[in-house]
PDB file of N, CA and C in Angstrom:
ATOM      1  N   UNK A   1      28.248 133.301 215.936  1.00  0.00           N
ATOM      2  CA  UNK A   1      27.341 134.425 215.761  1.00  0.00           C
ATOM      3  C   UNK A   1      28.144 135.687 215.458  1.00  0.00           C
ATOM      4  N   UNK A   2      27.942 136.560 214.479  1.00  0.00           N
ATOM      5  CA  UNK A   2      28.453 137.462 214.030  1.00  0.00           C
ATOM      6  C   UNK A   2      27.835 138.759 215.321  1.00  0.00           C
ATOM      7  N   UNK A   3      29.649 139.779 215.169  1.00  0.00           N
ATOM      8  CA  UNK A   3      28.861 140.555 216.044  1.00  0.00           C
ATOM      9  C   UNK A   3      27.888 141.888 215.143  1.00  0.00           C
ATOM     10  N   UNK A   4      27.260 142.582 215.957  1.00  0.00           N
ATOM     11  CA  UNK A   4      26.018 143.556 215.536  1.00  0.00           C
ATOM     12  C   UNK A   4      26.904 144.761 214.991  1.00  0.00           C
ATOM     13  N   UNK A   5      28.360 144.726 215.277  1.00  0.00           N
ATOM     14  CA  UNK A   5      29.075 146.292 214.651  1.00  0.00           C
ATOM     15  C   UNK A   5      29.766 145.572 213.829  1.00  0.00           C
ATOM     16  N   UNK A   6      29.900 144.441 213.117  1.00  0.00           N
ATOM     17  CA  UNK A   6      30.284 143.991 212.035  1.00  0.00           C
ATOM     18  C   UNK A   6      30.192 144.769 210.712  1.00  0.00           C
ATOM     19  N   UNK A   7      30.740 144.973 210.023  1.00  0.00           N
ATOM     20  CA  UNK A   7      30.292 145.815 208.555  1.00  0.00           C
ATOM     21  C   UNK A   7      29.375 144.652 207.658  1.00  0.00           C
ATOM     22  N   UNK A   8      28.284 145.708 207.256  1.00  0.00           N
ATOM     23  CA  UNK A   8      27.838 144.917 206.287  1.00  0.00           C
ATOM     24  C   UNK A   8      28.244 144.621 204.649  1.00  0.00           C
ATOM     25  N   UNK A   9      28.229 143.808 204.139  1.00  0.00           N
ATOM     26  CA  UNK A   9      28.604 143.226 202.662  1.00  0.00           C
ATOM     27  C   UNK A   9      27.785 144.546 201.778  1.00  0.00           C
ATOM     28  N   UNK A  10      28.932 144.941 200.819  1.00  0.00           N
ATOM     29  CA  UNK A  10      28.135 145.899 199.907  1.00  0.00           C
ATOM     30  C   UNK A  10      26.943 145.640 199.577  1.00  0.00           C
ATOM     31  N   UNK A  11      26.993 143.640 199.283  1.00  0.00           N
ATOM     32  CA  UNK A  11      25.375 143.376 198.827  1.00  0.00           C
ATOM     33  C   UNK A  11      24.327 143.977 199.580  1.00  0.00           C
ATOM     34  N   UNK A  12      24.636 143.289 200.858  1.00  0.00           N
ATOM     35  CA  UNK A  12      23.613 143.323 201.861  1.00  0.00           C
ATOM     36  C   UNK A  12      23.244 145.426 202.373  1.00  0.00           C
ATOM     37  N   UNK A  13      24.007 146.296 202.199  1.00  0.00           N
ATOM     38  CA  UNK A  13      23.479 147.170 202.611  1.00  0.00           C
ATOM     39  C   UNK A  13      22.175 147.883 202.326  1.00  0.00           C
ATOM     40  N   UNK A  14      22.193 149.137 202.668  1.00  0.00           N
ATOM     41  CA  UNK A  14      20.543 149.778 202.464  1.00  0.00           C
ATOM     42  C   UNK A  14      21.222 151.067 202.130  1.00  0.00           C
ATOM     43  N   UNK A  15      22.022 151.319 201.082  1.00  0.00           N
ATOM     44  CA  UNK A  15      22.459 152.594 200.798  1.00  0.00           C
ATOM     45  C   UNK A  15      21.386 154.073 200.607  1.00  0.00           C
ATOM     46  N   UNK A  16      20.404 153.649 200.378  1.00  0.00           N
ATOM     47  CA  UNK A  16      18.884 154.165 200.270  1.00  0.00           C
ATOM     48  C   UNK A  16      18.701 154.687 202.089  1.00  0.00           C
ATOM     49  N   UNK A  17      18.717 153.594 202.713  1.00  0.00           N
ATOM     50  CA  UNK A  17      18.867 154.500 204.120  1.00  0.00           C
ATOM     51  C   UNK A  17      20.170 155.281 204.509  1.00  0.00           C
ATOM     52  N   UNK A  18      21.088 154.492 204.459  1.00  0.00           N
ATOM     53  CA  UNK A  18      22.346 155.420 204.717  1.00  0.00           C
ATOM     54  C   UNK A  18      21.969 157.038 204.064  1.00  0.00           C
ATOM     55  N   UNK A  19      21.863 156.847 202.852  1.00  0.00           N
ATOM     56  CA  UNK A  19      21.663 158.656 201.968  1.00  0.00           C
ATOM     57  C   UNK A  19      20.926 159.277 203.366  1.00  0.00           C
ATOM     58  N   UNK A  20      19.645 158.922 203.013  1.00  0.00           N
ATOM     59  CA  UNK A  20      17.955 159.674 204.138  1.00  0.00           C
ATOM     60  C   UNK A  20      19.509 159.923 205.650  1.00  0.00           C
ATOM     61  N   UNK A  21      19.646 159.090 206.015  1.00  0.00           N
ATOM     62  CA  UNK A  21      20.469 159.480 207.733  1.00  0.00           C
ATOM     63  C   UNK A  21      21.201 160.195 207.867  1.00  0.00           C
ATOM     64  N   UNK A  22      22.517 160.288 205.995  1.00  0.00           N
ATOM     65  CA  UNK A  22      23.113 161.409 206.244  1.00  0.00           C
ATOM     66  C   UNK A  22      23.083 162.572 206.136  1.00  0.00           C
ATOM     67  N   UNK A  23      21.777 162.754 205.151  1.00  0.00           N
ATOM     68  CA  UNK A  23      21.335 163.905 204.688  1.00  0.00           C
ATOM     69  C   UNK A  23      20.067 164.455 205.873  1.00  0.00           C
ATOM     70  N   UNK A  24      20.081 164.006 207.015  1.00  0.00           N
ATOM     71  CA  UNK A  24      19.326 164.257 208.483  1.00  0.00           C
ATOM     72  C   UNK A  24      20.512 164.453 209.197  1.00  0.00           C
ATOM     73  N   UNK A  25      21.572 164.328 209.264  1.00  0.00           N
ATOM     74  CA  UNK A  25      22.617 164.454 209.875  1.00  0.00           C
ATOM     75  C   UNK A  25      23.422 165.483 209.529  1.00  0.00           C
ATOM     76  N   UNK A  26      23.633 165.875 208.519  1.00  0.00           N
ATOM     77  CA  UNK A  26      23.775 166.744 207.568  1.00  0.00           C
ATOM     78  C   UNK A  26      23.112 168.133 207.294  1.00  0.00           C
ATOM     79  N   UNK A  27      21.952 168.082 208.006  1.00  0.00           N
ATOM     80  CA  UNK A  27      20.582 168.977 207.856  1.00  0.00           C
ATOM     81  C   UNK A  27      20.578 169.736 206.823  1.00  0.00           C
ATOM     82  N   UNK A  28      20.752 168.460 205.613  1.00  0.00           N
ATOM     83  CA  UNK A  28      20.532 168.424 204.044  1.00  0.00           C
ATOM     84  C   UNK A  28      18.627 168.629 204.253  1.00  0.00           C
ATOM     85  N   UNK A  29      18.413 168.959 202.710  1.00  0.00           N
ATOM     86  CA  UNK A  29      17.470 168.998 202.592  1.00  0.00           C
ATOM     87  C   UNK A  29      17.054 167.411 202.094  1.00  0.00           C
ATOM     88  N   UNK A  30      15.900 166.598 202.345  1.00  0.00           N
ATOM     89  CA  UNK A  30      15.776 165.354 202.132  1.00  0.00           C
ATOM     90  C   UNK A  30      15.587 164.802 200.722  1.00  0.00           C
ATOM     91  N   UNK A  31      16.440 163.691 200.656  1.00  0.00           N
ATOM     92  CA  UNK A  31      16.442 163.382 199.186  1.00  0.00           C
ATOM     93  C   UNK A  31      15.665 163.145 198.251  1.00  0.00           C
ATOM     94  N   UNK A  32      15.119 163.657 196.789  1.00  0.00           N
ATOM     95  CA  UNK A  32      14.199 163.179 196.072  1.00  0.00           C
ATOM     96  C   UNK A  32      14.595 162.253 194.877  1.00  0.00           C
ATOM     97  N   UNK A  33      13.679 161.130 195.136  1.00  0.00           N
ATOM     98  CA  UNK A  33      14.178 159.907 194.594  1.00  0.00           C
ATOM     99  C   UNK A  33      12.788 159.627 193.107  1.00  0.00           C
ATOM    100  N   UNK A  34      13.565 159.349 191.798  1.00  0.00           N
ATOM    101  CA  UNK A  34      12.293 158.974 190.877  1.00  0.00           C
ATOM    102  C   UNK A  34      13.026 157.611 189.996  1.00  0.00           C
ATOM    103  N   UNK A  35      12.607 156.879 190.027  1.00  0.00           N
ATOM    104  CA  UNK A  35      13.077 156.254 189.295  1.00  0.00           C
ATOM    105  C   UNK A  35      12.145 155.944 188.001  1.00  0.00           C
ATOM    106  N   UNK A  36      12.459 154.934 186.437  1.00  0.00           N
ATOM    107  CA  UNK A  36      11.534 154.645 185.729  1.00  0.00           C
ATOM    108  C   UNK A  36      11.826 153.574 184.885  1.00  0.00           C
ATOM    109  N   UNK A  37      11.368 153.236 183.808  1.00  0.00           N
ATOM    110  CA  UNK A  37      11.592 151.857 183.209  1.00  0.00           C
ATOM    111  C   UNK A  37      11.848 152.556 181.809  1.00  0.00           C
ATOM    112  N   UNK A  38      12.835 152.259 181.403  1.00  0.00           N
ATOM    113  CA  UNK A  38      13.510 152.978 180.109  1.00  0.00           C
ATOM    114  C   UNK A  38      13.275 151.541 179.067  1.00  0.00           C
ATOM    115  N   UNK A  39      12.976 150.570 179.559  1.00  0.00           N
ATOM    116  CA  UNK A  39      12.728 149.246 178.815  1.00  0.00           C
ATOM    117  C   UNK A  39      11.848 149.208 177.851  1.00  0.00           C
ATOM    118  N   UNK A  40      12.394 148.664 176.704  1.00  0.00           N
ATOM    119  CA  UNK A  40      11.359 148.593 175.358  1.00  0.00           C
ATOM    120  C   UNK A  40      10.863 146.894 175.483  1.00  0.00           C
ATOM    121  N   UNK A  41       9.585 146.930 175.245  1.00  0.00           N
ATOM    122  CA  UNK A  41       9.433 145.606 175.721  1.00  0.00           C
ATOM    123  C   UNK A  41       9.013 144.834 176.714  1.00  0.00           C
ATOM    124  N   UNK A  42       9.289 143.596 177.300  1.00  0.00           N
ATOM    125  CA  UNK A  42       9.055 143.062 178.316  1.00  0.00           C
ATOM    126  C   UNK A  42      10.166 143.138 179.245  1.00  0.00           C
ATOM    127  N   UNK A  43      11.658 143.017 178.478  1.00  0.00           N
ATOM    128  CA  UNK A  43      11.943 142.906 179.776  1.00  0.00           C
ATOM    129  C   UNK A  43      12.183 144.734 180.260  1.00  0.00           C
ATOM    130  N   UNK A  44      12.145 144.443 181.631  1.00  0.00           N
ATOM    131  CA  UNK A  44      12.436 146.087 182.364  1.00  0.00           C
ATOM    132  C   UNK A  44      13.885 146.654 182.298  1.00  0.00           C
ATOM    133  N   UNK A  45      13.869 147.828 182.076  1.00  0.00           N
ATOM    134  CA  UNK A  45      15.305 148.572 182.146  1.00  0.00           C
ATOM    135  C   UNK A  45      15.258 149.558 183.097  1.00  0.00           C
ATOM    136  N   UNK A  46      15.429 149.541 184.473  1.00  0.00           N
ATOM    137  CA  UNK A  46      15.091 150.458 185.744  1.00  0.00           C
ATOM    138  C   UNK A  46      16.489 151.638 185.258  1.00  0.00           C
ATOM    139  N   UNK A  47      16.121 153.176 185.534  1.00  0.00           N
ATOM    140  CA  UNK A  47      17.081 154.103 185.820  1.00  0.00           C
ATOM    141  C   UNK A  47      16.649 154.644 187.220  1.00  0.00           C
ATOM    142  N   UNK A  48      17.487 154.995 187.949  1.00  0.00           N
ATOM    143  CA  UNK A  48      17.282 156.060 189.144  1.00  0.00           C
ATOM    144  C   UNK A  48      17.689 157.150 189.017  1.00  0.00           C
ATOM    145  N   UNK A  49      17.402 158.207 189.908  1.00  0.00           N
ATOM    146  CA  UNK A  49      17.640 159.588 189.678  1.00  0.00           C
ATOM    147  C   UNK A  49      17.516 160.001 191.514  1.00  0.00           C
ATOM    148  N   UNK A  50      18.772 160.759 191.835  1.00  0.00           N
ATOM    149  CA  UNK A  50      17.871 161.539 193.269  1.00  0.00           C
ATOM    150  C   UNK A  50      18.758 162.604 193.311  1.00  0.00           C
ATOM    151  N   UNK A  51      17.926 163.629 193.751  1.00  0.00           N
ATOM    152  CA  UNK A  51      18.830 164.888 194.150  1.00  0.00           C
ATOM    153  C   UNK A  51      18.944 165.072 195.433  1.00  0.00           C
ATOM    154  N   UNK A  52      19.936 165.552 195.907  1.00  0.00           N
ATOM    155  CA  UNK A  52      20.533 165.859 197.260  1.00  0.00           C
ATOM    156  C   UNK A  52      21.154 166.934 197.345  1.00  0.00           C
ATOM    157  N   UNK A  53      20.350 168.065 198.371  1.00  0.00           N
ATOM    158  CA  UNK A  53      20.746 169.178 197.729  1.00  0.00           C
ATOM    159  C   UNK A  53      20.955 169.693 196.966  1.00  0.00           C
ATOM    160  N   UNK A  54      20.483 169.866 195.756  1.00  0.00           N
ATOM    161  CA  UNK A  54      20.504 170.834 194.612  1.00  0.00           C
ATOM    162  C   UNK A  54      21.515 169.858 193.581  1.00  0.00           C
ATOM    163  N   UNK A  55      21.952 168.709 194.291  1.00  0.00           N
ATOM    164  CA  UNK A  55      22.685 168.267 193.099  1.00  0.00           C
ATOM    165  C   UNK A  55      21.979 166.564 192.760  1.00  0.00           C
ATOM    166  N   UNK A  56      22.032 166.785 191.544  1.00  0.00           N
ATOM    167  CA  UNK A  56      21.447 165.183 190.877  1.00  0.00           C
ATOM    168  C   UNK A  56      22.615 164.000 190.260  1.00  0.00           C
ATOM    169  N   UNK A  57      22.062 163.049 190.905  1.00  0.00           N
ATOM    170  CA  UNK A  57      22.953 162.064 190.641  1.00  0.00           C
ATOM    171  C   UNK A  57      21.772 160.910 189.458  1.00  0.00           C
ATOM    172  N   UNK A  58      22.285 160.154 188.925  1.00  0.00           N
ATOM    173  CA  UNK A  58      21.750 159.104 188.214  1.00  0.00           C
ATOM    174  C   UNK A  58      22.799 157.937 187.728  1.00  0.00           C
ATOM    175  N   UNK A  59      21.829 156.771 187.831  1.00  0.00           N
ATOM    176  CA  UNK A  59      22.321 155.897 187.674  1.00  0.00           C
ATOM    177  C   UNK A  59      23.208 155.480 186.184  1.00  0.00           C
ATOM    178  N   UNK A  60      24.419 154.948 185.613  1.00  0.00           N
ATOM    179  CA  UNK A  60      25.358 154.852 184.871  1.00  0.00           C
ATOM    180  C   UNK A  60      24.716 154.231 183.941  1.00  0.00           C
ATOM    181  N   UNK A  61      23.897 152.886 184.367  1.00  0.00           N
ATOM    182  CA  UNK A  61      23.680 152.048 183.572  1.00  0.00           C
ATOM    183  C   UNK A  61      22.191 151.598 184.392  1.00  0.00           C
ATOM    184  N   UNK A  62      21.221 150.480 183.176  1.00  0.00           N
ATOM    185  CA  UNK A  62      20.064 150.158 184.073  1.00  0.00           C
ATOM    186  C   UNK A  62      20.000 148.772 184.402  1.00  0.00           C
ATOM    187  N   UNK A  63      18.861 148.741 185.342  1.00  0.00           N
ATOM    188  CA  UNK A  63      18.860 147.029 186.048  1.00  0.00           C
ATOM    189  C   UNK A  63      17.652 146.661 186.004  1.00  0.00           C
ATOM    190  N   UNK A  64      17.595 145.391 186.504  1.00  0.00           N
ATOM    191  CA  UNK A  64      16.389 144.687 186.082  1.00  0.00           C
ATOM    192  C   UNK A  64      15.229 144.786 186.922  1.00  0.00           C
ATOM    193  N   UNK A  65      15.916 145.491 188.233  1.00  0.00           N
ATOM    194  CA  UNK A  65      14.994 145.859 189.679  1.00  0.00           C
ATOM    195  C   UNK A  65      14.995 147.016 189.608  1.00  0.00           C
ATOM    196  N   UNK A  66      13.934 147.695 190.033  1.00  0.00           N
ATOM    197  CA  UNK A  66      14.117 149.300 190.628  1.00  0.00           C
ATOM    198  C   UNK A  66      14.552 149.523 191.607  1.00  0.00           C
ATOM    199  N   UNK A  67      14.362 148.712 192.492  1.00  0.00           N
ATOM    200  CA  UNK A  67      15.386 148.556 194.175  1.00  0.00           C
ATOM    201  C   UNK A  67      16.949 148.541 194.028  1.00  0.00           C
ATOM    202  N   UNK A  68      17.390 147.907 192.609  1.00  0.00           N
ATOM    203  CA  UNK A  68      18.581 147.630 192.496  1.00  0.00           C
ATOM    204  C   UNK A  68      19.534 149.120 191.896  1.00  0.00           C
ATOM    205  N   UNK A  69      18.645 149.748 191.211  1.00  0.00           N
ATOM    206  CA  UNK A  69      18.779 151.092 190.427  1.00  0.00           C
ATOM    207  C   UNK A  69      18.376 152.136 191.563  1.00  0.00           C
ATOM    208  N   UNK A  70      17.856 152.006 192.385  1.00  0.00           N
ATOM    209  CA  UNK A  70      17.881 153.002 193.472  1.00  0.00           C
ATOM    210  C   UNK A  70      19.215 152.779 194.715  1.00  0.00           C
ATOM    211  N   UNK A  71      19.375 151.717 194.486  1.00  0.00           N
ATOM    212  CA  UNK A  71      20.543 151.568 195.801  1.00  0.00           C
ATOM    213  C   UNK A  71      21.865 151.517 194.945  1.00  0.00           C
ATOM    214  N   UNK A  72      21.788 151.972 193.749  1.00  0.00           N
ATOM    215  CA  UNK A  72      22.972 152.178 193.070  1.00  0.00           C
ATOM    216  C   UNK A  72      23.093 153.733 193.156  1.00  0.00           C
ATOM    217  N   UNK A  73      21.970 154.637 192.398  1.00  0.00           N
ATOM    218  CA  UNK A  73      22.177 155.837 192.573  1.00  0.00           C
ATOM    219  C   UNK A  73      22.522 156.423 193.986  1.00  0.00           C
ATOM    220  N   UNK A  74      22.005 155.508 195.128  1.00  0.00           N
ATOM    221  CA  UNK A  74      22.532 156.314 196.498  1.00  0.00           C
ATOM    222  C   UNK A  74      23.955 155.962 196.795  1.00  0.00           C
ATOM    223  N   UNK A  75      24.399 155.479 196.545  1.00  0.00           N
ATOM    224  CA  UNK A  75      25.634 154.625 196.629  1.00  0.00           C
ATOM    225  C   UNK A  75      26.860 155.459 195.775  1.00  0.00           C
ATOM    226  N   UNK A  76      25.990 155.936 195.127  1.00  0.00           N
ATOM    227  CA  UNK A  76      27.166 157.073 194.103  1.00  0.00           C
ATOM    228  C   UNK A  76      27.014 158.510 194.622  1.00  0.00           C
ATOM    229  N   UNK A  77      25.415 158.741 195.248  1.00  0.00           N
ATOM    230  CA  UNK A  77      25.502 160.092 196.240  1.00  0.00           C
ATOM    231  C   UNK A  77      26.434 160.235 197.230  1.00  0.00           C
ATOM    232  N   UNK A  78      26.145 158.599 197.736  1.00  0.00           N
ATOM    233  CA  UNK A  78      27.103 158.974 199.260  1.00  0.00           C
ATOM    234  C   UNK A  78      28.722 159.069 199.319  1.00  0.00           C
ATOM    235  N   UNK A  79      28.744 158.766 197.815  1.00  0.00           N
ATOM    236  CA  UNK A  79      30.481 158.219 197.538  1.00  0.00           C
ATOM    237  C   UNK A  79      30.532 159.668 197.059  1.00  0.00           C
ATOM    238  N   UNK A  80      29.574 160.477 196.669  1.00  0.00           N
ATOM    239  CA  UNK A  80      30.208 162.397 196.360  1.00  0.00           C
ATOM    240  C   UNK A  80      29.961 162.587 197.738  1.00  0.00           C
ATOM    241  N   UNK A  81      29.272 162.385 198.882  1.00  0.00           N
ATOM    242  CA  UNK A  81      29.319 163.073 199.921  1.00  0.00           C
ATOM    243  C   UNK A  81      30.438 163.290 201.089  1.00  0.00           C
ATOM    244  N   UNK A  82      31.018 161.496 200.679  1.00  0.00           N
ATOM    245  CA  UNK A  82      31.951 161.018 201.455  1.00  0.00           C
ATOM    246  C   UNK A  82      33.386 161.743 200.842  1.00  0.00           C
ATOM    247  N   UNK A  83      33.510 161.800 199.844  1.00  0.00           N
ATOM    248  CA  UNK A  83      35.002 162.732 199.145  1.00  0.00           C
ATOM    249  C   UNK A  83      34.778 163.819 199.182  1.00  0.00           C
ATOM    250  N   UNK A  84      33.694 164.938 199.394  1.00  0.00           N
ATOM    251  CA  UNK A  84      33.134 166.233 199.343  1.00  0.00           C
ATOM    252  C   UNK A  84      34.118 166.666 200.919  1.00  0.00           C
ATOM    253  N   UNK A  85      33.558 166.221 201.967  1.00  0.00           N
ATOM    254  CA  UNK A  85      34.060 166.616 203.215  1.00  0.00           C
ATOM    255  C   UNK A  85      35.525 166.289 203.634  1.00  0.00           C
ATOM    256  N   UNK A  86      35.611 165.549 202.325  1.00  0.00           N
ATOM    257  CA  UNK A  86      37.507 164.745 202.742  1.00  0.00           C
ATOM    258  C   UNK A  86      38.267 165.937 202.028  1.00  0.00           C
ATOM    259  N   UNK A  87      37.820 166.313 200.997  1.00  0.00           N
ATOM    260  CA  UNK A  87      38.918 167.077 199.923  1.00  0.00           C
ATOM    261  C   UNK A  87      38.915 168.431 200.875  1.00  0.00           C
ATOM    262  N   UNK A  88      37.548 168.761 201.672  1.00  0.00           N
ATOM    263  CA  UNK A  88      37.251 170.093 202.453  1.00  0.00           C
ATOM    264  C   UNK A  88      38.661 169.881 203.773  1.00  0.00           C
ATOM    265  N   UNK A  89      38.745 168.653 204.178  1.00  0.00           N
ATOM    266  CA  UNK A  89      39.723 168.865 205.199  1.00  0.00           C
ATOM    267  C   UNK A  89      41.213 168.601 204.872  1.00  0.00           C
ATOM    268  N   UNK A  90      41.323 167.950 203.717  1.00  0.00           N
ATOM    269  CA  UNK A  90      42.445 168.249 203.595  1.00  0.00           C
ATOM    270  C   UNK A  90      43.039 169.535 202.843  1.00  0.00           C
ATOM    271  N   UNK A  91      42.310 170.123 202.172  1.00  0.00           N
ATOM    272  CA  UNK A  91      42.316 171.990 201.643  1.00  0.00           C
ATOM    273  C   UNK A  91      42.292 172.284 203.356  1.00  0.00           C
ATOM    274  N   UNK A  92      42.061 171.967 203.974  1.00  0.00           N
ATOM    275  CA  UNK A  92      42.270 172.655 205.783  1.00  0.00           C
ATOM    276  C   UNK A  92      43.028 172.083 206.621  1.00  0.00           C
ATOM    277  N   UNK A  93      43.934 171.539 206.198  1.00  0.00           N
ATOM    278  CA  UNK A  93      44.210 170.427 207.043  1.00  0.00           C
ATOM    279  C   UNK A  93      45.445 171.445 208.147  1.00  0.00           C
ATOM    280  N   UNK A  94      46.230 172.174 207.488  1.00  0.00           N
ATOM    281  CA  UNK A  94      46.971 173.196 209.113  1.00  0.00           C
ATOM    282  C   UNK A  94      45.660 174.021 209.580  1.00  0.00           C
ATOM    283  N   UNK A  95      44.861 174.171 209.126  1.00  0.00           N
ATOM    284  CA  UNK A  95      43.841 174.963 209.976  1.00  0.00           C
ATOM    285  C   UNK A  95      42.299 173.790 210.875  1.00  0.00           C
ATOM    286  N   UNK A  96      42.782 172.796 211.093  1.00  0.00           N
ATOM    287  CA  UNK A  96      41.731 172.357 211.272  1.00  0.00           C
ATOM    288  C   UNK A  96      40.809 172.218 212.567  1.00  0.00           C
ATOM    289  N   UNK A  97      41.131 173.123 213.422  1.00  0.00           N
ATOM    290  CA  UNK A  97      40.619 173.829 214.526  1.00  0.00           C
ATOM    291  C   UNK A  97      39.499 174.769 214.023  1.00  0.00           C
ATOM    292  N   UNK A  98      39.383 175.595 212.568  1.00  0.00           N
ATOM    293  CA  UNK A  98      38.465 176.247 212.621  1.00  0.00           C
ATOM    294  C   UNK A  98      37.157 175.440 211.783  1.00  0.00           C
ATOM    295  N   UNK A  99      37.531 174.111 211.038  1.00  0.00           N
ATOM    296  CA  UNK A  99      36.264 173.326 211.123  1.00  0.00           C
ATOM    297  C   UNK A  99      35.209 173.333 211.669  1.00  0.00           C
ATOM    298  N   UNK A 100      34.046 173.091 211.595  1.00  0.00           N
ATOM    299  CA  UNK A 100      32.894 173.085 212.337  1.00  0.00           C
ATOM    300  C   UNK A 100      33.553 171.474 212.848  1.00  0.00           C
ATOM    301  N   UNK A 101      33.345 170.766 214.503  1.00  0.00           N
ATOM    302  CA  UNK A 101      33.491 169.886 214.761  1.00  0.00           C
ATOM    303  C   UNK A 101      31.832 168.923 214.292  1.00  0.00           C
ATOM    304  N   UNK A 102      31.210 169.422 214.197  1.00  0.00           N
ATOM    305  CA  UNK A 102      30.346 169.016 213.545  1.00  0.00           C
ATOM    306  C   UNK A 102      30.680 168.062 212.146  1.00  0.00           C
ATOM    307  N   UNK A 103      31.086 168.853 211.447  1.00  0.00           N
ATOM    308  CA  UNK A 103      31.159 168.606 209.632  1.00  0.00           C
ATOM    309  C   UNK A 103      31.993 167.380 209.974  1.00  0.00           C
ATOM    310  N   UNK A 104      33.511 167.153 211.306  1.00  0.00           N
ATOM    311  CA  UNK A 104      34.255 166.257 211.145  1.00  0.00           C
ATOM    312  C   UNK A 104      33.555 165.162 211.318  1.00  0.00           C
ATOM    313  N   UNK A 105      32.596 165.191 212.483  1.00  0.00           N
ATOM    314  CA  UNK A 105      31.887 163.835 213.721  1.00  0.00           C
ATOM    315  C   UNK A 105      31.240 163.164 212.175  1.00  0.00           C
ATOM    316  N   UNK A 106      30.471 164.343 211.125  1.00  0.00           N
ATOM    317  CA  UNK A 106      29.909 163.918 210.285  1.00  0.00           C
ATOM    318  C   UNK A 106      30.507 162.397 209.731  1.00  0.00           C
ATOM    319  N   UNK A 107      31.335 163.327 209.039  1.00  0.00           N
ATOM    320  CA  UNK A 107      32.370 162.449 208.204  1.00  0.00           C
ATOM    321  C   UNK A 107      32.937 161.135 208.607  1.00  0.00           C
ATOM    322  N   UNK A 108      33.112 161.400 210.159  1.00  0.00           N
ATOM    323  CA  UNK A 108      33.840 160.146 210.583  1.00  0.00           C
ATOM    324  C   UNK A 108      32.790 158.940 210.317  1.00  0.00           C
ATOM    325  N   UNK A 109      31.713 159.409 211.272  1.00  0.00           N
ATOM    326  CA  UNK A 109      30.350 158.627 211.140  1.00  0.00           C
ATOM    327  C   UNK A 109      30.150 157.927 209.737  1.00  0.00           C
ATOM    328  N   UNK A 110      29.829 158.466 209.248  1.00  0.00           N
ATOM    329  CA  UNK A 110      29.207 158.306 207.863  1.00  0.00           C
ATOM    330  C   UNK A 110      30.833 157.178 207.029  1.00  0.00           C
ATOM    331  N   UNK A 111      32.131 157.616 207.484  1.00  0.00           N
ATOM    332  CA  UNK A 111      33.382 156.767 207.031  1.00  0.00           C
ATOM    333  C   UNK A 111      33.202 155.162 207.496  1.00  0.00           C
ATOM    334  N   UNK A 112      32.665 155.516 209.261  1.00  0.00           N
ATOM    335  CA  UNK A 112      32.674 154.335 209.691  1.00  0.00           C
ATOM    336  C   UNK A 112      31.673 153.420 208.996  1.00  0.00           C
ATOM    337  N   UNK A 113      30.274 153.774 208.810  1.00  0.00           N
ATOM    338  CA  UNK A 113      29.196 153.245 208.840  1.00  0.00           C
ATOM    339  C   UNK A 113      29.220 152.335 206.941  1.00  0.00           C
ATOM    340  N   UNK A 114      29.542 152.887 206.220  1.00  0.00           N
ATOM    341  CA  UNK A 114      30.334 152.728 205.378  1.00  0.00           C
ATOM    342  C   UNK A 114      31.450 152.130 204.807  1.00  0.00           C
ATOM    343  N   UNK A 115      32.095 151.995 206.323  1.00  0.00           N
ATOM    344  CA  UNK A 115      33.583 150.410 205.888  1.00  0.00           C
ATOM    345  C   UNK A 115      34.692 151.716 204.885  1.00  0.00           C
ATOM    346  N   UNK A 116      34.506 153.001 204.693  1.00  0.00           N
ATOM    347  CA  UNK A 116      35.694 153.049 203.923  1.00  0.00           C
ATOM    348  C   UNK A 116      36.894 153.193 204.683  1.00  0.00           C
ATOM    349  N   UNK A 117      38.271 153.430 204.591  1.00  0.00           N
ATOM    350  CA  UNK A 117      39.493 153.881 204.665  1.00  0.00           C
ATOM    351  C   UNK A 117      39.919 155.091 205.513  1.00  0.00           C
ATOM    352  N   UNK A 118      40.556 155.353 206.822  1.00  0.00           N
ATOM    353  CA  UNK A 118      40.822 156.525 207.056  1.00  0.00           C
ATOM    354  C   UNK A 118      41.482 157.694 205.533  1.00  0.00           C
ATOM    355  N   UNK A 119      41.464 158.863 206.199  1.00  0.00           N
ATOM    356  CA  UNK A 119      42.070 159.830 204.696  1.00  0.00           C
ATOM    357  C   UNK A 119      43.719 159.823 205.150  1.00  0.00           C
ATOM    358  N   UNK A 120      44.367 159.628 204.211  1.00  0.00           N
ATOM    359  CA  UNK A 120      45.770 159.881 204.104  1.00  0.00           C
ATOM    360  C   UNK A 120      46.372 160.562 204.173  1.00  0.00           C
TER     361      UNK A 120
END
């Protein structure tokens, strides 16, 4: 039996929730998500779109799911959110007492939950 703090498989995540938790954690304003079918035809061509805070992300390329095109575009939010607060501490890194301990707990959280890499 696998344990419950195991990381989950990129497949298997819910990057769509991760965004919504960090951007509540964050006391971002909450994300707006549209996606649409750019497909000529039968078969479907899903794009996503969401803004987070004032900034818009969209998907590179399209898919055959809209679920699949939405958990791509969050997945590229959270990957600007996750280098946003890293590049902030290391531009601080002899000062990092005057951080909000907040912004760090953020980061760590959101590193762990995520499976990436401590920062170097």
């Amino acid at each position: 039996m696998a344990s419950s703090s195991a990381p989950q498989s990129q497949a298997a995540r819910n990057f769509k929730n991760d965004l919504i938790d960090f951007t509540l954690k964050s006391k971002m304003k909450e994300p707006v998500f549209r996606s649409r079918d750019v497909g000529k035809g039968r078969v479907p061509e899903f794009i996503s779109h969401v803004t987070v805070d004032g900034l818009d992300f969209v998907t590179p390329q399209t898919f055959l799911q809209r679920k699949a095109a939405d958990q791509e575009v969050c997945k590229i939010a959270l990957e600007h959110f996750i280098k946003k607060p890293k590049e902030v501490l290391f531009c601080c890194q002899d000062n990092m007492s005057s951080l909000p301990e907040r912004l760090l707990k953020i980061q760590k959280e959101t590193r762990v939950t995520l499976n990436l890499p401590r920062p170097s």
